[in-house]
C-alpha atoms as a PDB file:
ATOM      1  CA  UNK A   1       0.000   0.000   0.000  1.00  0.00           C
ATOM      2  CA  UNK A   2       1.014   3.613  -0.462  1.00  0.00           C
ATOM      3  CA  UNK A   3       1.694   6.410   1.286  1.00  0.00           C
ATOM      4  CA  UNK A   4      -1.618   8.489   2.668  1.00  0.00           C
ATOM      5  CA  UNK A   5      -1.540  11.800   4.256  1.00  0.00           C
ATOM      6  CA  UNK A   6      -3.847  14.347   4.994  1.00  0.00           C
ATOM      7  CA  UNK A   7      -2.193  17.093   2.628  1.00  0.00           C
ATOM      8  CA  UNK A   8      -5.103  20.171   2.966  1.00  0.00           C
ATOM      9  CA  UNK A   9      -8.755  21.212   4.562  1.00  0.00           C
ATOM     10  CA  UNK A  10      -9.670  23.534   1.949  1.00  0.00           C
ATOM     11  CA  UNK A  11     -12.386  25.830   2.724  1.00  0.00           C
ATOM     12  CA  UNK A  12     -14.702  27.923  -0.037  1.00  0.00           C
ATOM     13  CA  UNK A  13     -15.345  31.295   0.555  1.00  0.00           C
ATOM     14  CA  UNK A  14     -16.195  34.248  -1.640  1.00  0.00           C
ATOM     15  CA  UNK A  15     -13.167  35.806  -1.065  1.00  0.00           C
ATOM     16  CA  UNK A  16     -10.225  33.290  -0.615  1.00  0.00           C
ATOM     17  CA  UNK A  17      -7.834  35.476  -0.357  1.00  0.00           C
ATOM     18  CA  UNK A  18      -9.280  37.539   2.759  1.00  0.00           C
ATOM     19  CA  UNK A  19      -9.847  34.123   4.366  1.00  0.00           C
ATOM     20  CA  UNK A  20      -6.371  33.233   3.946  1.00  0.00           C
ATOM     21  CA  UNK A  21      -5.539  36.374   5.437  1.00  0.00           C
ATOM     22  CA  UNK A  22      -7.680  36.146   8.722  1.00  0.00           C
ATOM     23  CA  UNK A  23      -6.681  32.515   9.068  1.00  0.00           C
ATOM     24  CA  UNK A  24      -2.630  33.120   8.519  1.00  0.00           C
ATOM     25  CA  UNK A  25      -2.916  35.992  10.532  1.00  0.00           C
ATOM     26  CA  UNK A  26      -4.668  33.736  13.418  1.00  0.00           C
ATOM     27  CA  UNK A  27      -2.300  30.497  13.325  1.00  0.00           C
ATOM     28  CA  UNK A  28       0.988  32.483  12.429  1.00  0.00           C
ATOM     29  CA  UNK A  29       0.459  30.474   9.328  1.00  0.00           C
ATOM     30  CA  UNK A  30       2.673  31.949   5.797  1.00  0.00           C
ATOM     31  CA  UNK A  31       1.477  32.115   2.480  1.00  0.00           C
ATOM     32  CA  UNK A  32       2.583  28.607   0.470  1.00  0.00           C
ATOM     33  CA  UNK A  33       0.846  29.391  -2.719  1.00  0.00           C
ATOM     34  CA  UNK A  34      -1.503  32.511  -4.094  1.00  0.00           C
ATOM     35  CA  UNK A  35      -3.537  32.198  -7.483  1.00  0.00           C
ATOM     36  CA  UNK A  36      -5.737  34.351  -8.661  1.00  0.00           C
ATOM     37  CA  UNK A  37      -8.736  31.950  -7.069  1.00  0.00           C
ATOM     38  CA  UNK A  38      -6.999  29.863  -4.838  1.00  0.00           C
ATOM     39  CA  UNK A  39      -4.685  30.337  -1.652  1.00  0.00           C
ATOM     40  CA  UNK A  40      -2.404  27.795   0.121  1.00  0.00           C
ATOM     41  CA  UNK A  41      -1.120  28.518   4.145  1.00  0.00           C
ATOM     42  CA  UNK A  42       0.477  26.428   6.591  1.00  0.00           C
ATOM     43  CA  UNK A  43       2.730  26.361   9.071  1.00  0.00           C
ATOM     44  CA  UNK A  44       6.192  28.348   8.706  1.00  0.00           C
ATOM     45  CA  UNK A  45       8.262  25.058   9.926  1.00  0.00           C
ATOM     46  CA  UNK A  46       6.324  22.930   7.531  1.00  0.00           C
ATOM     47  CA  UNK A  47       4.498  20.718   9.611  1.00  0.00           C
ATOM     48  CA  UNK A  48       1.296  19.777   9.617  1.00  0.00           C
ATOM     49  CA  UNK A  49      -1.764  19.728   7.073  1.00  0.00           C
ATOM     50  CA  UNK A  50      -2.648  22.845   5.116  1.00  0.00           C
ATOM     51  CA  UNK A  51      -5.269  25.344   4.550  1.00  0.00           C
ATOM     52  CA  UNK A  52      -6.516  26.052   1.205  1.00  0.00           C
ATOM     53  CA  UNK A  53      -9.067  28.911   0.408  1.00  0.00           C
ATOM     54  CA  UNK A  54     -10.845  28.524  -2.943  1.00  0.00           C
ATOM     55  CA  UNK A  55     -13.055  31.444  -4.048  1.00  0.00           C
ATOM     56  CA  UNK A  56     -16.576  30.581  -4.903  1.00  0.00           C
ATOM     57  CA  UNK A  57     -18.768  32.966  -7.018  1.00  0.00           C
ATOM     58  CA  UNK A  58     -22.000  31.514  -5.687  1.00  0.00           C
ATOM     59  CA  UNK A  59     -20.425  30.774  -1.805  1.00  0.00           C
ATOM     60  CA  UNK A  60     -23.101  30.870   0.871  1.00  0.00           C
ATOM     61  CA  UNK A  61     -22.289  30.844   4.401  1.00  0.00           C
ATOM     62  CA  UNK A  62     -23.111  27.777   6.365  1.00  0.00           C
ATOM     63  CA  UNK A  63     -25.850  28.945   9.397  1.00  0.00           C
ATOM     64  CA  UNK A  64     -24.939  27.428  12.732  1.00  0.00           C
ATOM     65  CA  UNK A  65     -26.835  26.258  14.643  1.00  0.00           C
ATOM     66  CA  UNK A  66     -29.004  24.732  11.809  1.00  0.00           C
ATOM     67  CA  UNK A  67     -32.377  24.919  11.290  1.00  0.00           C
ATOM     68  CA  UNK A  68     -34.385  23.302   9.121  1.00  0.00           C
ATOM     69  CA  UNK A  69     -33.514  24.650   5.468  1.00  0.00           C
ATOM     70  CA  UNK A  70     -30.184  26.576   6.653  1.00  0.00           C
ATOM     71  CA  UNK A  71     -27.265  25.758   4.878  1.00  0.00           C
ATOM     72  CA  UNK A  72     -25.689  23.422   7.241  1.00  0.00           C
ATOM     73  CA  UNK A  73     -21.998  23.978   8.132  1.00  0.00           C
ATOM     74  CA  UNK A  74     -19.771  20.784   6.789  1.00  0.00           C
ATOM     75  CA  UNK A  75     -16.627  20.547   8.589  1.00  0.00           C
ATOM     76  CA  UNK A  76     -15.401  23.169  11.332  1.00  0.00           C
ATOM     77  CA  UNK A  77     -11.817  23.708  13.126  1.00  0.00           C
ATOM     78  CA  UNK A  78     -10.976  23.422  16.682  1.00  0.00           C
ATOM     79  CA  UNK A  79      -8.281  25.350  17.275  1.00  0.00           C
ATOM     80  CA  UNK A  80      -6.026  24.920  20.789  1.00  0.00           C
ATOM     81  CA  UNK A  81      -5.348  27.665  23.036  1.00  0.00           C
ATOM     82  CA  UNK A  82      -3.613  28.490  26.081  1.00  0.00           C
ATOM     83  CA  UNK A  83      -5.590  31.119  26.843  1.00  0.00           C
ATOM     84  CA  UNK A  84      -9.294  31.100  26.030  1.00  0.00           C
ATOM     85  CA  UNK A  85     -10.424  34.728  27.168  1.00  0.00           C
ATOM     86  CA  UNK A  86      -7.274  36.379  25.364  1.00  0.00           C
ATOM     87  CA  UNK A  87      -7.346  34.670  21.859  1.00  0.00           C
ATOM     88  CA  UNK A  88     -10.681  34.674  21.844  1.00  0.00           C
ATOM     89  CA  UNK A  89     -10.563  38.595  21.851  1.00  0.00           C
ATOM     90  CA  UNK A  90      -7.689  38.504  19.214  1.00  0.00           C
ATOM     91  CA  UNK A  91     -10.119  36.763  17.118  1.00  0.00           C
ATOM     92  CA  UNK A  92     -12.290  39.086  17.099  1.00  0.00           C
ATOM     93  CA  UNK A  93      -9.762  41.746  16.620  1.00  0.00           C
ATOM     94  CA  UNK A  94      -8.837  40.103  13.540  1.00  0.00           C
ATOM     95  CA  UNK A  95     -12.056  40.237  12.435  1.00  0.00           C
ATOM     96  CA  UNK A  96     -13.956  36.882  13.821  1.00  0.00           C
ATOM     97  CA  UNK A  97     -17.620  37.547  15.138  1.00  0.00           C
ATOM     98  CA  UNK A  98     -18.691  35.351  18.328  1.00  0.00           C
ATOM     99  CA  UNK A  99     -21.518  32.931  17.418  1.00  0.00           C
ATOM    100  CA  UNK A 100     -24.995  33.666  19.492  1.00  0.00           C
ATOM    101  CA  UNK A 101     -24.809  29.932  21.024  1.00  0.00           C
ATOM    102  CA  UNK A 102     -21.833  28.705  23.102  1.00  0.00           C
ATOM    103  CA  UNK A 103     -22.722  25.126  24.225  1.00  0.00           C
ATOM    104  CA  UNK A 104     -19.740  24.823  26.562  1.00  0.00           C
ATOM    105  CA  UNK A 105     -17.590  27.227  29.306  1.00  0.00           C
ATOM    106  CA  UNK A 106     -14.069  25.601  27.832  1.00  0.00           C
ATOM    107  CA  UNK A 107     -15.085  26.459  24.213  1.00  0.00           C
ATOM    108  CA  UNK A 108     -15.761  29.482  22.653  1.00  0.00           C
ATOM    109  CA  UNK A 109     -17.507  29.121  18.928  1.00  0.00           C
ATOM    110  CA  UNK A 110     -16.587  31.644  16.528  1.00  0.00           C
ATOM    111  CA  UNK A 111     -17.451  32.959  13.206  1.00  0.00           C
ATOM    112  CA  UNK A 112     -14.610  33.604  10.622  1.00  0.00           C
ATOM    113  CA  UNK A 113     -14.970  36.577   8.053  1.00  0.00           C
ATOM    114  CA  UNK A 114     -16.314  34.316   5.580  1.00  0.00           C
ATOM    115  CA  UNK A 115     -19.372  32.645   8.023  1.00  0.00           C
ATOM    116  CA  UNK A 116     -16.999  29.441   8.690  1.00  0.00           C
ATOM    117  CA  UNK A 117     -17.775  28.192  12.112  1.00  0.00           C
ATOM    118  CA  UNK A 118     -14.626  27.736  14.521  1.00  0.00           C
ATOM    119  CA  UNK A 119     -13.722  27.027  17.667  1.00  0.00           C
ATOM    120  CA  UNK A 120     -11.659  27.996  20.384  1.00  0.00           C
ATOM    121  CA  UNK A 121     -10.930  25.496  23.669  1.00  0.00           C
ATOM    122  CA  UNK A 122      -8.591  24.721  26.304  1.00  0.00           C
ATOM    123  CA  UNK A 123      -7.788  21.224  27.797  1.00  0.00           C
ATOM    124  CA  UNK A 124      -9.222  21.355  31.315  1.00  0.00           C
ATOM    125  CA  UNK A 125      -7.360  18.719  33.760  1.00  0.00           C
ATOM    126  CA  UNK A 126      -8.832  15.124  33.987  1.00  0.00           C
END
């Protein structure tokens, strides 16, 4: 059998490059590859999958929570954090909103620029 590897999570957006943007800006993430529709970050060391951001005339952003008819998110990050209360605010100061629901006090679900749900935790001791 051959080698497998998750290479990419690539996320549509109307705007890939602003997505790119907010998300490098977030992870420390660098710019691997910019086309006119289509932009590649990850990690400055290398490691690690990638994000891709493909612009998508028609995008529509996913409603969270769901009701019935919404367009339904498909995949979401959670993102790590030493410090919930602090990146959570330099989330939003890079331009993520704070979703209406938060389902738990260790989490915080954000929205990205684009409408992408995300979220924030810390690991609590066992």
């Amino acid at each position: 059998m051959g080698r497998t590897r998750l290479s990419s999570i690539v996320f549509d957006a109307s705007d890939a490059r602003e997505l790119a943007g907010f998300y490098g800006r977030l992870l420390g993430h660098e710019v691997r590859s910019d086309e006119p529709d289509w932009v590649l970050i990850g990690p400055p060391d290398g490691s690690g999958p990638a994000l891709a951001f493909q612009t998508e005339r028609r995008y529509v952003p996913p409603v969270w929570p769901a009701g019935p008819g919404d367009p339904q998110m498909m995949l979401h990050l959670d993102i790590e954090v030493d410090d919930l209360a602090a990146e959570t605010a330099r989330a939003l100061e890079l331009g993520a909103t704070l979703a209406g629901h938060q389902p738990q006090d260790d989490v915080r679900v954000l929205l990205d620029p684009q409408g992408h749900p995300f979220c924030l935790w810390v690991r609590t001791a066992p």
